[in-house]
Protein backbone atom coordinates (compact mmCIF):
# COMPACT_ATOMS: atom_id res chain seq x y z
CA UNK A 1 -71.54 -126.64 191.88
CA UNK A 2 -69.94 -127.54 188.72
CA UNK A 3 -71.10 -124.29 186.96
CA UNK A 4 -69.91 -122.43 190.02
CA UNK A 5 -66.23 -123.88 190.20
CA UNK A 6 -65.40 -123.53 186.23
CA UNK A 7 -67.19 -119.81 186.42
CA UNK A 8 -64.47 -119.38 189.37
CA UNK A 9 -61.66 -121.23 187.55
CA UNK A 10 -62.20 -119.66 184.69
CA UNK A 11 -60.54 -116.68 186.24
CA UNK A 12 -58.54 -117.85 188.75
CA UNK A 13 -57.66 -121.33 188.74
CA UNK A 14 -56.34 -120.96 192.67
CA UNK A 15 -59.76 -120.11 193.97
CA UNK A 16 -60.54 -122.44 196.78
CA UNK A 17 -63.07 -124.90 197.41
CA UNK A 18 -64.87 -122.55 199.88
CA UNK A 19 -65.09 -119.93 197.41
CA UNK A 20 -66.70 -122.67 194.72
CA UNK A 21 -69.01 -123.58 197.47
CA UNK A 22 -70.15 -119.47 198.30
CA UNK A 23 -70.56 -119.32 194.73
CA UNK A 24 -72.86 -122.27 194.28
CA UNK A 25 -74.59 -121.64 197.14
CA UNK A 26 -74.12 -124.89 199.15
CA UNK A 27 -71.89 -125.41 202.51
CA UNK A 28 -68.28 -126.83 202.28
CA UNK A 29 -69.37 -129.93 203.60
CA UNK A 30 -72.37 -129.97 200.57
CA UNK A 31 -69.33 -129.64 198.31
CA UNK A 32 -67.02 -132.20 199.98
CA UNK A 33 -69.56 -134.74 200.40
CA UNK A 34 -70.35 -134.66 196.11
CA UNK A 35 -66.53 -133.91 195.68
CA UNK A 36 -64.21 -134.82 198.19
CA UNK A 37 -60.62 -133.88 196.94
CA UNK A 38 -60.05 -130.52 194.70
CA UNK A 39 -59.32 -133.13 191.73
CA UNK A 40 -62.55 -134.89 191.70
CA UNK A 41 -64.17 -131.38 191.56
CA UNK A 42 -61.33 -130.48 188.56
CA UNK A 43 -61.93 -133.76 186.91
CA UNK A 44 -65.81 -133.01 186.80
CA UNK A 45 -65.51 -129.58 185.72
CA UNK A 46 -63.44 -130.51 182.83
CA UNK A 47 -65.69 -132.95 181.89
CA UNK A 48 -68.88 -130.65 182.44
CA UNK A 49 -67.09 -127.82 180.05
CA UNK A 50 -66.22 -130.01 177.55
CA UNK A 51 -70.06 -131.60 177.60
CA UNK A 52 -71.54 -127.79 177.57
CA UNK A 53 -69.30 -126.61 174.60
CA UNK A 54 -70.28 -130.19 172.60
CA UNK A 55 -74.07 -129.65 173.99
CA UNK A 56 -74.27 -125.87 172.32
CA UNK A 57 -72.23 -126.58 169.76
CA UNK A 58 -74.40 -129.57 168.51
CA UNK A 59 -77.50 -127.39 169.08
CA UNK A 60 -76.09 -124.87 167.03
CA UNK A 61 -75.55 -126.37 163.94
CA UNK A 62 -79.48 -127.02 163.57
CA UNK A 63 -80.11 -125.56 160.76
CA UNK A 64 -76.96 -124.43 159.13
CA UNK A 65 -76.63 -125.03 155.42
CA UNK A 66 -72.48 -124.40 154.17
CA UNK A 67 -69.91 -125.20 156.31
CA UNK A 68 -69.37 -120.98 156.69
CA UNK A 69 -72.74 -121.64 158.66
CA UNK A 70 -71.64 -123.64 160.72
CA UNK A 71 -67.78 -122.36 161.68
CA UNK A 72 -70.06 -119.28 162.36
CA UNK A 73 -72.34 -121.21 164.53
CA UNK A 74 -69.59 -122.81 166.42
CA UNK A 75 -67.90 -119.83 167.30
CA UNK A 76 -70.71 -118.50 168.45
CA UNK A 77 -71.76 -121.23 170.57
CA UNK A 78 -68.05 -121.44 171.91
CA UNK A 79 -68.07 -117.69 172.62
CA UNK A 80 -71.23 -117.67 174.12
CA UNK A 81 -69.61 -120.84 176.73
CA UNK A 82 -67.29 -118.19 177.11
CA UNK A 83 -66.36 -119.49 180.91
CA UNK A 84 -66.04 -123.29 180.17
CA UNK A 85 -63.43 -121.66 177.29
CA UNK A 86 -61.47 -119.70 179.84
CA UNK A 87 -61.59 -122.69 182.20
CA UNK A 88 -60.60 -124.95 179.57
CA UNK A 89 -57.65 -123.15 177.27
CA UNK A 90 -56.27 -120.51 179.64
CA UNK A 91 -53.43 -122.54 180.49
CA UNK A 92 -51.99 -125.17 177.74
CA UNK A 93 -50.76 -127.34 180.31
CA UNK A 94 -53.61 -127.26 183.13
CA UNK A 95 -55.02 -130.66 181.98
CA UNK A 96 -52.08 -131.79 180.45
CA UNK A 97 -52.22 -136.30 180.95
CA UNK A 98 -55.56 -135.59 182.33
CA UNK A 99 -57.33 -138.84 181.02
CA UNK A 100 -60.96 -136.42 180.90
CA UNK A 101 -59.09 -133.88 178.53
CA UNK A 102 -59.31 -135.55 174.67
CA UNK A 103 -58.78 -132.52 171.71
CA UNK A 104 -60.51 -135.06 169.64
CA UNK A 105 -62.87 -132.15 168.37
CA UNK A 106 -60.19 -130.45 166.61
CA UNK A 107 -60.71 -132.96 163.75
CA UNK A 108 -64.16 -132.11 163.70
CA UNK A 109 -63.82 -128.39 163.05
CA UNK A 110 -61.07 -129.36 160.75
CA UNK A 111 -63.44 -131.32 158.52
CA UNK A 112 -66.17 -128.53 158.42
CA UNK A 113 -62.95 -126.01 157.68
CA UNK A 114 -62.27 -128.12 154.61
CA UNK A 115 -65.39 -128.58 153.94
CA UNK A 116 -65.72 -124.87 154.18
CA UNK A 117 -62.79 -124.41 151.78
CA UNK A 118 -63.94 -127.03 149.50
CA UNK A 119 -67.68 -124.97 149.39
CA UNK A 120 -65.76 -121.57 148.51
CA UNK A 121 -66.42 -120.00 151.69
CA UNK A 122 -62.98 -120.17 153.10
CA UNK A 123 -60.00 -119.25 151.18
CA UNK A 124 -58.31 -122.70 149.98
CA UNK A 125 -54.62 -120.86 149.80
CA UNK A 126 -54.36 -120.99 153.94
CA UNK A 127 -54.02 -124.09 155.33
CA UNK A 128 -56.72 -125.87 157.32
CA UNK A 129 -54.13 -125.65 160.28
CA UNK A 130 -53.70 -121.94 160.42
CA UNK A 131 -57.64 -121.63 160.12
CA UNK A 132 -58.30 -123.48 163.15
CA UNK A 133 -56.20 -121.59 164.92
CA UNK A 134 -57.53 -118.37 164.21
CA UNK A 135 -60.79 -119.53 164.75
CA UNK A 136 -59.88 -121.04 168.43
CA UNK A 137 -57.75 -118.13 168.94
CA UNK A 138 -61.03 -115.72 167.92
CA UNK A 139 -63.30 -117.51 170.40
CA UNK A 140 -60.83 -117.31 173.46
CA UNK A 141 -59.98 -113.45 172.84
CA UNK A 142 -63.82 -112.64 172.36
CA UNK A 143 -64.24 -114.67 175.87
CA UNK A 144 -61.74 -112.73 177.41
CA UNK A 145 -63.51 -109.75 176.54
CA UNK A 146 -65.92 -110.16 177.81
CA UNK A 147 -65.09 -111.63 180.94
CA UNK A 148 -63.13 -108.19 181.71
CA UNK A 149 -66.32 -106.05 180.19
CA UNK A 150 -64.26 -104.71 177.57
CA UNK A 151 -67.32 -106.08 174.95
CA UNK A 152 -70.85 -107.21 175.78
CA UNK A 153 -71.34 -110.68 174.54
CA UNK A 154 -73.05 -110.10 171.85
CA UNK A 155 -70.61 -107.28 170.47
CA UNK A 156 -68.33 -109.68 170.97
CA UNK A 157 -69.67 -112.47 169.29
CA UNK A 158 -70.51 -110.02 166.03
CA UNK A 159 -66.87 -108.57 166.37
CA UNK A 160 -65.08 -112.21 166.12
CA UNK A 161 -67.39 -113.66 163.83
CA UNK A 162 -66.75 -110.66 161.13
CA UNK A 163 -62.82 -110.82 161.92
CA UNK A 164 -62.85 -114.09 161.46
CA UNK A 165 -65.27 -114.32 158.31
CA UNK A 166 -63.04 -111.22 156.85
CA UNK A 167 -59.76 -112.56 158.02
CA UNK A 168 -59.51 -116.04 156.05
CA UNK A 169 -62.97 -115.35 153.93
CA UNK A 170 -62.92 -116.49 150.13
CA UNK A 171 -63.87 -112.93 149.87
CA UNK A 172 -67.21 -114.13 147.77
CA UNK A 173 -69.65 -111.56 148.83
CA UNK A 174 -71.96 -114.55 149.34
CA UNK A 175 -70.25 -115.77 152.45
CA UNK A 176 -71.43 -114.97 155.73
């Protein structure tokens, strides 16, 4: 149900609870019983898209050796949650004193950016600031692409992972 309502909201935040439950499968009264107000089902879905993106995100840094692997491996992983982005950053204000919504895990990223410039990778004469918001911007237009079939996902993910890369690169060959 959960995967169903943010895949919904991810396009249209006024889709109703009916159309969540059609999605997902279940009856209204399936829905209403495990969510009985429209916020409790919000509430959840925020909290199951943030969970996702810090699920795949974790998963995707297995592995990674510079911080240039991992920003890469981020944006993937957040491209590739593609609705639970959508859901989540399509409107600024949407969860706005929403005690489930915590942008906590922009310090993270901002550490492996540094960390990132400190390595090379990323050129140190743009500010850590600026860099994450390319890279957030990146992930929601790539998401957006895809969600209106202008890019297959994985086109997608290439395409905003080699602007991004080229964009605010160190321009040492050796980053990738």
């Amino acid at each position: 149900m959960l995967d169903a309502a943010i895949a919904l909201w991810s396009r249209d935040f006024s889709a109703s609870l009916g159309d969540i439950a059609e999605r997902a499968a279940v009856s209204r009264s399936t829905l209403h019983r495990y969510f009985p107000e429209r916020q409790a089902l919000v509430d959840a879905a925020l909290a199951e898209a943030v969970a996702a993106i810090e699920r795949e995100g974790e998963k995707a840094l297995v592995g990674c050796r510079t911080a240039v692997d991992e920003l890469s491996a981020l944006m993937r992983a957040g491209i590739d949650n593609g609705d639970a982005i959508l859901f989540l950053f399509s409107d600024p204000n949407r969860f706005a004193g929403n005690p489930y919504w915590d942008e906590s895990e922009d310090e993270d990223v901002l550490g492996v950016i540094t960390r990132a410039q400190a390595e090379g990778g990323i050129a140190a004469d743009v500010t850590p600031g600026w860099i994450l918001g390319v890279f957030y911007s990146l992930i929601y237009t790539a998401a957006e692409a895809i969600a209106s079939d202008q890019l297959p996902r994985h086109r997608a993910v290439d395409v905003a992972v080699r602007t991004f890369l080229h964009g605010v690169g160190s321009g040492d060959s050796g980053a990738h």
